[in-house]
N, C-alpha and C. Protein backbone atom coordinates (compact mmCIF):
# COMPACT_ATOMS: atom_id res chain seq x y z
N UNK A 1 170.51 61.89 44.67
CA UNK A 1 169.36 62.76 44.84
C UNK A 1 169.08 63.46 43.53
N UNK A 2 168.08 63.58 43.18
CA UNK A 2 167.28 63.91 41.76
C UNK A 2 167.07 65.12 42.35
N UNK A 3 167.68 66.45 40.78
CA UNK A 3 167.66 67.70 40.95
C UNK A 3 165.96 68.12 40.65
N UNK A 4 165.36 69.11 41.09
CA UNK A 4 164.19 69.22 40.65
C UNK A 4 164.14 70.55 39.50
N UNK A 5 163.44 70.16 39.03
CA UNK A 5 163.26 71.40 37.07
C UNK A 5 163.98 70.70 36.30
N UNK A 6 163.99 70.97 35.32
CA UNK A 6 164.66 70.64 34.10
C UNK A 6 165.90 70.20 34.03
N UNK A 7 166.06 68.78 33.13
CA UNK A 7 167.44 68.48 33.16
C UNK A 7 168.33 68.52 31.88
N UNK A 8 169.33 68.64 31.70
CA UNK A 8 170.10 69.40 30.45
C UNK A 8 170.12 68.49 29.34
N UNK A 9 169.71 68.84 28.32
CA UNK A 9 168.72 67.52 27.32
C UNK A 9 169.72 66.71 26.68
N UNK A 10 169.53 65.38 26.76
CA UNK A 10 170.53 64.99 26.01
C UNK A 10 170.68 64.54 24.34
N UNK A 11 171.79 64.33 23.97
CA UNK A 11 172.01 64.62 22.50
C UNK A 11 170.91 64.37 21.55
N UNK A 12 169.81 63.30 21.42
CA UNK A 12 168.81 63.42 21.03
C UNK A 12 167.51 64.31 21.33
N UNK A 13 167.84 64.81 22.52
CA UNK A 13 166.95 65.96 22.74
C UNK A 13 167.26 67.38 21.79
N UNK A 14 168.97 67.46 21.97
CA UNK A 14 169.32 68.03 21.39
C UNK A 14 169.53 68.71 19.79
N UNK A 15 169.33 67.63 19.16
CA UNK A 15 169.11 67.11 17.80
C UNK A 15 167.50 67.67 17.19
N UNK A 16 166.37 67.41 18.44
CA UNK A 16 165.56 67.87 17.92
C UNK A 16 165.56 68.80 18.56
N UNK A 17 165.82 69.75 19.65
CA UNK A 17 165.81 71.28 20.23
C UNK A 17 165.92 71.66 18.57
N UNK A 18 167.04 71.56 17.90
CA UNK A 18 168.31 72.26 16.70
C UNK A 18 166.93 71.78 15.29
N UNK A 19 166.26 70.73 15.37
CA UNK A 19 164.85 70.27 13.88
C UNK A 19 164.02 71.80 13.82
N UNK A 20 163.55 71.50 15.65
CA UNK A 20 163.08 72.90 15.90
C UNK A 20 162.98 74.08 15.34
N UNK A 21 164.23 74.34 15.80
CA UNK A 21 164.72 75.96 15.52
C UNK A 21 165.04 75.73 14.24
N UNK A 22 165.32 75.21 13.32
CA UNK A 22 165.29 74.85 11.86
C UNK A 22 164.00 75.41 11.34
N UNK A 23 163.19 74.72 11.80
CA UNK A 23 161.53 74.61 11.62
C UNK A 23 161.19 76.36 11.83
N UNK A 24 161.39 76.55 12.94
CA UNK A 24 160.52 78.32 13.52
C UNK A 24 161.27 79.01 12.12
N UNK A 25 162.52 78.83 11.98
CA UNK A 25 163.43 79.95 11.12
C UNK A 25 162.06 80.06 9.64
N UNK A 26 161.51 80.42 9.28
CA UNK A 26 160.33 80.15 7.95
C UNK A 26 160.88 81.04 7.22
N UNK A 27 161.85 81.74 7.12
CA UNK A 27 162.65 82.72 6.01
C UNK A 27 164.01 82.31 5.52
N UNK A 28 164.77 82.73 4.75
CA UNK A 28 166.10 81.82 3.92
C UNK A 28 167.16 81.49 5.17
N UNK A 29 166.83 81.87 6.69
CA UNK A 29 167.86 81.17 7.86
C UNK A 29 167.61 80.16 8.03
N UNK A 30 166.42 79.45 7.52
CA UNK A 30 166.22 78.11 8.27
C UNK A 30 166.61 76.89 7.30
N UNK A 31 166.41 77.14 5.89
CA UNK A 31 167.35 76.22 5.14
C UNK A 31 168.74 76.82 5.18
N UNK A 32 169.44 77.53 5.34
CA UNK A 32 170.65 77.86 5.56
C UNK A 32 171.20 77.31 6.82
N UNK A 33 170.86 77.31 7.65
CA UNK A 33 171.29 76.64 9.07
C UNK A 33 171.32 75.34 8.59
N UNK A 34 170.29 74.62 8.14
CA UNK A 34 170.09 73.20 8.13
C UNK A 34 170.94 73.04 6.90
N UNK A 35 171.71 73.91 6.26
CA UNK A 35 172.96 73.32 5.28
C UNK A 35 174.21 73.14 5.88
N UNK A 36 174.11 74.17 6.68
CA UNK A 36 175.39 74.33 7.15
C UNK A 36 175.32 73.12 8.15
N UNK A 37 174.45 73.15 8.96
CA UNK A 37 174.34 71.62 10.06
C UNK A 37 174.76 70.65 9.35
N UNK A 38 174.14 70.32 8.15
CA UNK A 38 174.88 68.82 6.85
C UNK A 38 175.92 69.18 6.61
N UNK A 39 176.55 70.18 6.28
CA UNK A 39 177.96 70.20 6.11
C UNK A 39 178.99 69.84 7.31
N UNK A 40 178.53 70.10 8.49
CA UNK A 40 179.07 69.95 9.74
C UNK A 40 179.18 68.63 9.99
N UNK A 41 178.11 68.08 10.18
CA UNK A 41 177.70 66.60 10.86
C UNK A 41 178.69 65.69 9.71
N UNK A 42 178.55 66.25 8.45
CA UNK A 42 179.45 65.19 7.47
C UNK A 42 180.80 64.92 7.06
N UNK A 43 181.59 66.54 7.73
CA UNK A 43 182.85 66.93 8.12
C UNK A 43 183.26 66.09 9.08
N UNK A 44 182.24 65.69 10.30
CA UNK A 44 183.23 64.09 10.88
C UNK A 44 181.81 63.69 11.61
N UNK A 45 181.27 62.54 11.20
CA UNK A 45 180.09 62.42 11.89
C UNK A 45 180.16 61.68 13.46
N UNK A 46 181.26 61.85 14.15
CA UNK A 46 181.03 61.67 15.20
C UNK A 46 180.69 62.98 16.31
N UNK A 47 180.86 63.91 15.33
CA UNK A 47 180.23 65.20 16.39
C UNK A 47 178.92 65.25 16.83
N UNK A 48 179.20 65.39 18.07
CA UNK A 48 178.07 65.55 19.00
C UNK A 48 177.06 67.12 18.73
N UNK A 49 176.03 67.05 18.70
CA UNK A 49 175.05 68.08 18.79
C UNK A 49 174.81 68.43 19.99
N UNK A 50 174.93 69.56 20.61
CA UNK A 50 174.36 70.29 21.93
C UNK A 50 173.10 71.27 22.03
N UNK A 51 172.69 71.51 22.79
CA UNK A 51 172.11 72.60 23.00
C UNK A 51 172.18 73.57 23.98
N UNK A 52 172.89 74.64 23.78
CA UNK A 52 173.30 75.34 25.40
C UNK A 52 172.95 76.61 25.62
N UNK A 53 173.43 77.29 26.67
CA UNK A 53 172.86 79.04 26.51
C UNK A 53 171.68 79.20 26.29
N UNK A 54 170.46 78.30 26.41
CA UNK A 54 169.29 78.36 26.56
C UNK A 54 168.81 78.87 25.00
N UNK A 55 169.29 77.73 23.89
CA UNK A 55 168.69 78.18 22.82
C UNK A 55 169.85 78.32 21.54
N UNK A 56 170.87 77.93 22.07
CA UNK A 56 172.19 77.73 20.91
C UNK A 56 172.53 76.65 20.60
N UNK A 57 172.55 76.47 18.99
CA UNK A 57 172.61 74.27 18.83
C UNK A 57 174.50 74.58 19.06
N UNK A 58 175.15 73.61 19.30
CA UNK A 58 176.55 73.89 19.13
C UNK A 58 176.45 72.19 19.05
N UNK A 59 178.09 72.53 18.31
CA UNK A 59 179.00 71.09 17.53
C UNK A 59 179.93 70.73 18.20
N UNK A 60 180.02 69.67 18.69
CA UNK A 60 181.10 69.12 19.79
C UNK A 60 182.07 67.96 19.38
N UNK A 61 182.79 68.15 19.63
CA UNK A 61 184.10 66.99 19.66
C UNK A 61 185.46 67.26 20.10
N UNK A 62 185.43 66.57 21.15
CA UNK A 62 186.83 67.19 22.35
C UNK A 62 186.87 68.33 22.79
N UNK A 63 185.48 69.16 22.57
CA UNK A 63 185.64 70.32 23.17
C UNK A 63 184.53 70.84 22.10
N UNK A 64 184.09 72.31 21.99
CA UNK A 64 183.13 72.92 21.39
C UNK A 64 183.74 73.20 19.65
N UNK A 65 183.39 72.51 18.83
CA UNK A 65 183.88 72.95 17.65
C UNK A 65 183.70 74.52 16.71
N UNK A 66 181.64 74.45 17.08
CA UNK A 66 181.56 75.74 16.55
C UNK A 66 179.87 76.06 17.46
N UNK A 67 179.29 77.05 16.97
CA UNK A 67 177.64 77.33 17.39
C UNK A 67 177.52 77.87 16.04
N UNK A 68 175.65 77.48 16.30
CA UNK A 68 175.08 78.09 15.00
C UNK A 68 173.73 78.86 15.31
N UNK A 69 174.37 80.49 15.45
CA UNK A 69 173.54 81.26 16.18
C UNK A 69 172.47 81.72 14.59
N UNK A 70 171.54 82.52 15.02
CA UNK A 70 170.70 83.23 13.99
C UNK A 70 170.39 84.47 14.47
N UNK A 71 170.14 85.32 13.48
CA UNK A 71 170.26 86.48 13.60
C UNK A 71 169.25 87.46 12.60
N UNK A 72 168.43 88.57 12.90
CA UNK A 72 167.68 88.87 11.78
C UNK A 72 168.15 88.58 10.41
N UNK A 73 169.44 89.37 10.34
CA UNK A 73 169.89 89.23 8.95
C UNK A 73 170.95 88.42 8.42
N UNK A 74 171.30 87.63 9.38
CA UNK A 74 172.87 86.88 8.88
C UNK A 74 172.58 85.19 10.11
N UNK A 75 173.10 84.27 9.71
CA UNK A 75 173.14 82.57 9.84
C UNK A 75 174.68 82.93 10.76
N UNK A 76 175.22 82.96 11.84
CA UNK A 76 176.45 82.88 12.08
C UNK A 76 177.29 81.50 12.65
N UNK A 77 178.12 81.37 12.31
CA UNK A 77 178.74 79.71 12.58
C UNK A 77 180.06 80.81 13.61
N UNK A 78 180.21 80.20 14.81
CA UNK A 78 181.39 80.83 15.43
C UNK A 78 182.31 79.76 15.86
N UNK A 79 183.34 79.36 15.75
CA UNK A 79 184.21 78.64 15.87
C UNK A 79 185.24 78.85 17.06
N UNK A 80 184.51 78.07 18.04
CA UNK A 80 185.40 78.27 19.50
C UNK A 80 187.28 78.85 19.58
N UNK A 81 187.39 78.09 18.54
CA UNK A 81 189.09 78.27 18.53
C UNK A 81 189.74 78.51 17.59
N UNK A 82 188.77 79.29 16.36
CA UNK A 82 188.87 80.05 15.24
C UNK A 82 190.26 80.61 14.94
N UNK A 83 190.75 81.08 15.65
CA UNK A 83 192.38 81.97 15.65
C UNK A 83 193.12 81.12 15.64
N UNK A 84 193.25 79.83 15.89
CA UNK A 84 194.05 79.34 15.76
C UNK A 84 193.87 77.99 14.68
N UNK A 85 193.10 78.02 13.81
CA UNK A 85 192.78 77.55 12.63
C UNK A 85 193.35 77.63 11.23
N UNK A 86 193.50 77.09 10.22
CA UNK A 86 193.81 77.90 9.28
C UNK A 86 192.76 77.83 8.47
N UNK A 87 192.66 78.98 7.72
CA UNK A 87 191.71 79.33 6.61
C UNK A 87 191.98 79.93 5.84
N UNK A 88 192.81 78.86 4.11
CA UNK A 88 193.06 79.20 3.26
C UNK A 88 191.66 80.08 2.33
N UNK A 89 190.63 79.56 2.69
CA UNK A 89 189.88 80.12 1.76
C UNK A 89 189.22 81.35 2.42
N UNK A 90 189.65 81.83 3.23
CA UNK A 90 189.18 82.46 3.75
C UNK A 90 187.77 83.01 4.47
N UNK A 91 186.73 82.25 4.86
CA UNK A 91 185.48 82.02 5.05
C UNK A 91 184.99 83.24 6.10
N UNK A 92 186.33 83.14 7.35
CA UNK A 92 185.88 83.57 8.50
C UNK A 92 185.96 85.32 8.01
N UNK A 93 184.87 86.03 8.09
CA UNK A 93 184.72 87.33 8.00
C UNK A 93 183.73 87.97 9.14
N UNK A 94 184.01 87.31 10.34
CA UNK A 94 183.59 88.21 11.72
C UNK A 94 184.30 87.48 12.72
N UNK A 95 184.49 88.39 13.94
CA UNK A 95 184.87 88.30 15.18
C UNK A 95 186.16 88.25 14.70
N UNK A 96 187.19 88.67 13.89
CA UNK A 96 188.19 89.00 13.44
C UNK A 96 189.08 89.78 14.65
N UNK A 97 189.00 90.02 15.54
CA UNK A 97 190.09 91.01 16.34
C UNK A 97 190.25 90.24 17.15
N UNK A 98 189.60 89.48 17.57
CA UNK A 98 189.60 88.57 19.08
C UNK A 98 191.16 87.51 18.82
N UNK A 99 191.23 87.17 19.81
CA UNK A 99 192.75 86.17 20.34
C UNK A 99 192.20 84.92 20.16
N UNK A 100 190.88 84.35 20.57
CA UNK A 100 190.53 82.95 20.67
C UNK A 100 189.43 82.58 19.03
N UNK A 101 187.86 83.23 19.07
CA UNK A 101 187.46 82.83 18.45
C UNK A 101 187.36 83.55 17.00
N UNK A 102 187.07 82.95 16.16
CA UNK A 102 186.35 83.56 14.57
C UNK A 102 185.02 83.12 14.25
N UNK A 103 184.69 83.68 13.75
CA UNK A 103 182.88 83.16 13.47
C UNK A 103 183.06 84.05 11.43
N UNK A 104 181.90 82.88 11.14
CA UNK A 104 181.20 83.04 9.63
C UNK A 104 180.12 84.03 9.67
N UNK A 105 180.19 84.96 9.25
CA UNK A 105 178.38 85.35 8.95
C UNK A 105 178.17 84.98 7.72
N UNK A 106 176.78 84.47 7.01
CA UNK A 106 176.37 84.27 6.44
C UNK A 106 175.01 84.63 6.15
N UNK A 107 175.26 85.56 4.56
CA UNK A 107 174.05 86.59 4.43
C UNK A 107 173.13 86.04 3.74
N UNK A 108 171.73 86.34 3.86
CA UNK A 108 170.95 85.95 2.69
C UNK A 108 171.57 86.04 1.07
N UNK A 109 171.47 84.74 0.77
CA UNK A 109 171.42 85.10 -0.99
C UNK A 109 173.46 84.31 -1.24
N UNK A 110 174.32 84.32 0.24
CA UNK A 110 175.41 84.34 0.18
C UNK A 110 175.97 82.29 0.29
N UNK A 111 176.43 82.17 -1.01
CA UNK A 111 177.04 80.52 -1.58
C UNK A 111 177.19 79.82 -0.40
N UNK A 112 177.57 79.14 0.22
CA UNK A 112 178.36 78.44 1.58
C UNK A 112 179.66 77.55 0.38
N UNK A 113 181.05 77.40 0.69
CA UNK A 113 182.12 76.54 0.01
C UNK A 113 182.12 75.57 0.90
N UNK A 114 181.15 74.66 0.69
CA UNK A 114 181.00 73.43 1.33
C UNK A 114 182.47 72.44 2.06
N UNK A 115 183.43 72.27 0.33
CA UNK A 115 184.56 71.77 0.83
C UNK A 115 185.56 72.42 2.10
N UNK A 116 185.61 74.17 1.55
CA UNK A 116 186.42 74.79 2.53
C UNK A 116 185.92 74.50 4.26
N UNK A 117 184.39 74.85 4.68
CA UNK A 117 184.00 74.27 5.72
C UNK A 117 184.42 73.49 5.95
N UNK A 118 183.87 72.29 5.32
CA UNK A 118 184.29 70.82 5.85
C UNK A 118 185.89 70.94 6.39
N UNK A 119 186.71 71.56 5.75
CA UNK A 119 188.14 71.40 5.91
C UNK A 119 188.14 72.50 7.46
N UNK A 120 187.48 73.18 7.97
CA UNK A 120 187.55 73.72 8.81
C UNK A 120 186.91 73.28 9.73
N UNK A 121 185.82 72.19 9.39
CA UNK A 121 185.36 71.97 11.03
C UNK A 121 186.29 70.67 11.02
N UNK A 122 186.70 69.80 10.26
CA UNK A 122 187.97 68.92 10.35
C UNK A 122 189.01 69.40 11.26
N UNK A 123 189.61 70.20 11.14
CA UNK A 123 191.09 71.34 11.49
C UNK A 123 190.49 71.68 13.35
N UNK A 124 188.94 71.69 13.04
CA UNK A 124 188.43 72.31 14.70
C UNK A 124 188.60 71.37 15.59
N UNK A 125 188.01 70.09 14.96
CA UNK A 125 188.25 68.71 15.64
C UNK A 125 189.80 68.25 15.93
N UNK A 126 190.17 68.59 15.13
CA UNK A 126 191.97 67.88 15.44
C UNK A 126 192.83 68.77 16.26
N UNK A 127 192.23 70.32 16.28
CA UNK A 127 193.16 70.79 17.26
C UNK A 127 192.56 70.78 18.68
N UNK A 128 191.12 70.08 18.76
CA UNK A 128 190.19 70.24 20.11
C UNK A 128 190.72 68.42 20.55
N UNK A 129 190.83 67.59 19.36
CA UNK A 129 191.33 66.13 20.11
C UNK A 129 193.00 66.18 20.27
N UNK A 130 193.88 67.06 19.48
CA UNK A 130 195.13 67.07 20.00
C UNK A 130 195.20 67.79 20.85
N UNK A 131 194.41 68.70 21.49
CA UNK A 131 194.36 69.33 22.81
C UNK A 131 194.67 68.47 23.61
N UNK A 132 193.23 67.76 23.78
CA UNK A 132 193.12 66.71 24.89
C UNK A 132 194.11 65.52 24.88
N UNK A 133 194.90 65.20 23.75
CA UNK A 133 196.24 64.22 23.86
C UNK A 133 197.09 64.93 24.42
N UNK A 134 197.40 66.31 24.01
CA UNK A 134 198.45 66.99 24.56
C UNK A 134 198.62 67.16 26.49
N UNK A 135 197.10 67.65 27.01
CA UNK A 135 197.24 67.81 28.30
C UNK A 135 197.21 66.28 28.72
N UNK A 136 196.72 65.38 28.36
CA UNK A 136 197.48 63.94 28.90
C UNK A 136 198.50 63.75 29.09
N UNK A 137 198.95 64.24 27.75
CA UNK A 137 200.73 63.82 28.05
C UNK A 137 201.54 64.61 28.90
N UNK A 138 200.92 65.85 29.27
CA UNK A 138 201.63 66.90 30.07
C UNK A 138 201.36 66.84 31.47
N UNK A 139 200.37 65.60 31.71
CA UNK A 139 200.05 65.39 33.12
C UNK A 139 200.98 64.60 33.97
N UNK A 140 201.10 64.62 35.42
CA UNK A 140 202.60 63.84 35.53
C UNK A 140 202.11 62.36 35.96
N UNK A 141 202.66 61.95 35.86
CA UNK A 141 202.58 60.08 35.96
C UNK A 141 202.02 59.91 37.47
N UNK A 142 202.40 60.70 38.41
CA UNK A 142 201.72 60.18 39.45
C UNK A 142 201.31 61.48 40.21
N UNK A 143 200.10 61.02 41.01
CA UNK A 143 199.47 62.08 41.65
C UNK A 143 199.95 62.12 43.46
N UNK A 144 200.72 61.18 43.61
CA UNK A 144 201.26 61.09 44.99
C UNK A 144 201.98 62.46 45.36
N UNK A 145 202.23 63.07 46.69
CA UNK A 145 202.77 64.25 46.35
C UNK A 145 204.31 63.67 46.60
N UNK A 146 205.01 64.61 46.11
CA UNK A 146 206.84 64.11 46.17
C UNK A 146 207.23 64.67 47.66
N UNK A 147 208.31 63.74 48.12
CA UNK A 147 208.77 64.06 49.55
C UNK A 147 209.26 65.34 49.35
N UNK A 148 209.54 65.93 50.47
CA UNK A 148 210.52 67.59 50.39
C UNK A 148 211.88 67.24 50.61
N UNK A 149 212.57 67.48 49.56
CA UNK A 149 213.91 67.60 49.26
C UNK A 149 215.02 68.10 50.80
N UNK A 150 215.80 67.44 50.75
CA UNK A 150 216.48 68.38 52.07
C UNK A 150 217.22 69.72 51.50
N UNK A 151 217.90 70.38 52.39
CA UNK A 151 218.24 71.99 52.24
C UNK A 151 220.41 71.53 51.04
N UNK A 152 220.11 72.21 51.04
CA UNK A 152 221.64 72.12 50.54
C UNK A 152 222.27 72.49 51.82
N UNK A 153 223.15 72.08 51.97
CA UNK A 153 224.44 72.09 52.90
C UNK A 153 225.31 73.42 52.83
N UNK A 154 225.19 74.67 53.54
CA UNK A 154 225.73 76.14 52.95
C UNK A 154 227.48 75.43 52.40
N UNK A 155 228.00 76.41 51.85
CA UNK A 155 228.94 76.35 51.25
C UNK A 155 230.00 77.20 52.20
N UNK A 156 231.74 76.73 52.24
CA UNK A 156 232.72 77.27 53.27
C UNK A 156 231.95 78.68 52.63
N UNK A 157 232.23 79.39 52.19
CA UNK A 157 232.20 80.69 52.03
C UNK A 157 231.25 80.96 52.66
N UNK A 158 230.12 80.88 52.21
CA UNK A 158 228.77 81.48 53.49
C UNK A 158 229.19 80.94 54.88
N UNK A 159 229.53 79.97 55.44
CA UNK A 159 230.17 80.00 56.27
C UNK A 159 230.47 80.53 56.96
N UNK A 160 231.85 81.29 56.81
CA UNK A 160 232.74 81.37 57.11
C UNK A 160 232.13 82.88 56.78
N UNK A 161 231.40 84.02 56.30
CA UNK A 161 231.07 85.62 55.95
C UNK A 161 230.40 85.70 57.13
N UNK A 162 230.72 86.70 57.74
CA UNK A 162 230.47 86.80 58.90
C UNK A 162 228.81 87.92 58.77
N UNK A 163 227.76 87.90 59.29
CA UNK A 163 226.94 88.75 59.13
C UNK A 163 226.37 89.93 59.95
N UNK A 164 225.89 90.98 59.52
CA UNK A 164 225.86 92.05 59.52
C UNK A 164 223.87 92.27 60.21
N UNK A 165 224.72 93.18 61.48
CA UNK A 165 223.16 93.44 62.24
C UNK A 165 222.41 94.06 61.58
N UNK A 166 221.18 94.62 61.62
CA UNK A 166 220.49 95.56 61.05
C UNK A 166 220.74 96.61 61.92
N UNK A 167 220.77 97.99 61.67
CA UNK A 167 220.47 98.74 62.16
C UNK A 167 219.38 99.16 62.64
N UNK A 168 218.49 99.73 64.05
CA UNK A 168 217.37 99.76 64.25
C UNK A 168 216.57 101.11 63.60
N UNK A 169 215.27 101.09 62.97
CA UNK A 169 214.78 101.73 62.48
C UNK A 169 213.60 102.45 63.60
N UNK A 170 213.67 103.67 62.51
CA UNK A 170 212.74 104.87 63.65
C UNK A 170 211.42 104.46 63.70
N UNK A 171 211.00 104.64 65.01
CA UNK A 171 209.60 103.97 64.85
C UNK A 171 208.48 105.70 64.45
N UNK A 172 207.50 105.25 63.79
CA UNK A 172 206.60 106.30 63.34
C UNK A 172 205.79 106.77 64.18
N UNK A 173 205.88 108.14 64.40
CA UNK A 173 204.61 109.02 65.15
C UNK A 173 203.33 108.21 64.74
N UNK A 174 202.52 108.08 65.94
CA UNK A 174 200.93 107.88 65.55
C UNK A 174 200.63 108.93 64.81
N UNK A 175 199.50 108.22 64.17
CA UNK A 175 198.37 108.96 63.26
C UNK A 175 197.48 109.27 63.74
N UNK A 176 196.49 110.43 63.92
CA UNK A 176 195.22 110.76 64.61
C UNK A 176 194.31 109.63 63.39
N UNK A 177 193.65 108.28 64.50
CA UNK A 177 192.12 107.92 64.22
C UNK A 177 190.98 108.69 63.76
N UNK A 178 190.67 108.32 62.40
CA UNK A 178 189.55 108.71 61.83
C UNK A 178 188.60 108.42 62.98
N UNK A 179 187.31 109.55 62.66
CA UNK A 179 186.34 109.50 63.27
C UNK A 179 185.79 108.13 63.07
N UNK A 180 184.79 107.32 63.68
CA UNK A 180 183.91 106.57 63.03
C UNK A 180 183.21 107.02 62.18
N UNK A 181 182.42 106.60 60.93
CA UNK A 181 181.02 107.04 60.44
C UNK A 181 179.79 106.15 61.17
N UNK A 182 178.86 106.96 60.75
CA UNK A 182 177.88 106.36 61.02
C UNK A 182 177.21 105.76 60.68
N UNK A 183 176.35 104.26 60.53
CA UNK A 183 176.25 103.68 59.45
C UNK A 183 174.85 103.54 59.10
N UNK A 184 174.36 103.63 57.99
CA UNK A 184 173.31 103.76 57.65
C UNK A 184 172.26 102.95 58.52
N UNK A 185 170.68 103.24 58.76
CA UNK A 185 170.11 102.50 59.48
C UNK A 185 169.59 101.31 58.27
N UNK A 186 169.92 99.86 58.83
CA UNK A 186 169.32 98.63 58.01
C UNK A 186 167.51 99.25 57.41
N UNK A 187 167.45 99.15 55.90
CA UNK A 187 166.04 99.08 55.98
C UNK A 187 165.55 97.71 56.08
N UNK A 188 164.36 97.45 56.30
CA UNK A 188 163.02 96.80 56.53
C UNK A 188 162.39 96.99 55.60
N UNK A 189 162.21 95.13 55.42
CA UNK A 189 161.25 95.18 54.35
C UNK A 189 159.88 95.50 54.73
N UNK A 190 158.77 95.73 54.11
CA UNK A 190 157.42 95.73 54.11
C UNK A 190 156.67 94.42 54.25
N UNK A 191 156.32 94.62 55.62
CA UNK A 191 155.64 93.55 55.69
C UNK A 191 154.46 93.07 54.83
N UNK A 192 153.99 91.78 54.15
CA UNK A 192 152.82 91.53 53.59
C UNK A 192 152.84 91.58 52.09
């Protein structure tokens, strides 16, 4: 059954959603994005282009590599799994406190180190495809469920310890029941 509205565009849709927004940017974000996009796509050209969040191009391979948001004053590249990256050259100078991601801002007028990128969306890809090798291998060989084990057999000693009644406990005075409240009357909509 065919969903009705819009369907989630695929990678060549995507590709040009991202020409687009290249295009609208008419101030120094829109050749800046479209450098940083060539630096990306050439860092491993099997990454996939997305478009998600209703308006964000993002870089894919085994998982989300980075997005390339815009912003009045700054181009930002955010790198899904940034923290756990390395970055000798140090590029990433936002979203610095967080546990998962790091992101680039990039100011008007400010170089891009082409090589260092490249070496970082490389590093994004290999820890997003050794992800996905890793939970393979951590999956178990079969999905059948395993029989239930029988009980262990107690040991002479438990056995043989003889056990101990409980003593009976005091039972508690009732509590005086809250009143009911009363509950608001349902409104009604307006008809018409």
């Amino acid at each position: 059954m065919k969903k009705s509205g819009p369907e989630a565009p695929a990678a060549t849709d995507a590709t040009a959603l991202i020409d687009a927004r290249i295009a609208s940017l008419t101030d120094w974000r829109g050749p800046m994005l479209a450098r940083l996009r060539q630096i990306i796509r050439a860092a491993d050209p099997a990454i996939v282009e997305e478009w998600k969040w209703r308006g964000t191009p993002v870089w894919s391979r085994g998982g989300i590599v980075c997005t390339g948001e815009s912003y009045k004053a700054v181009v930002k590249l955010t790198f899904a799994k940034g923290a756990a990256l390395p970055d000798p050259a140090r590029l990433f100078n936002a979203s610095l406190d967080g546990n998962v991601r790091r992101a680039i801002d990039v100011h008007d007028g400010d170089r891009v180190d082409a090589a260092a990128l490249t070496a970082l969306v490389r590093a994004a890809v290999a820890l997003n495809l050794d992800g996905k090798a890793g939970a393979k291998a951590r999956a178990p060989a079969s999905t059948k469920a395993k029989a239930p084990t029988k009980a262990a057999a107690p040991t002479k000693a438990a056995a043989k310890a003889p056990t101990k009644a409980k003593a009976p406990t005091k039972a508690k005075a009732p509590t005086k029941a809250k009143a009911p409240t009363k509950a608001a009357p349902a409104r009604r909509k307006p008809a018409g």
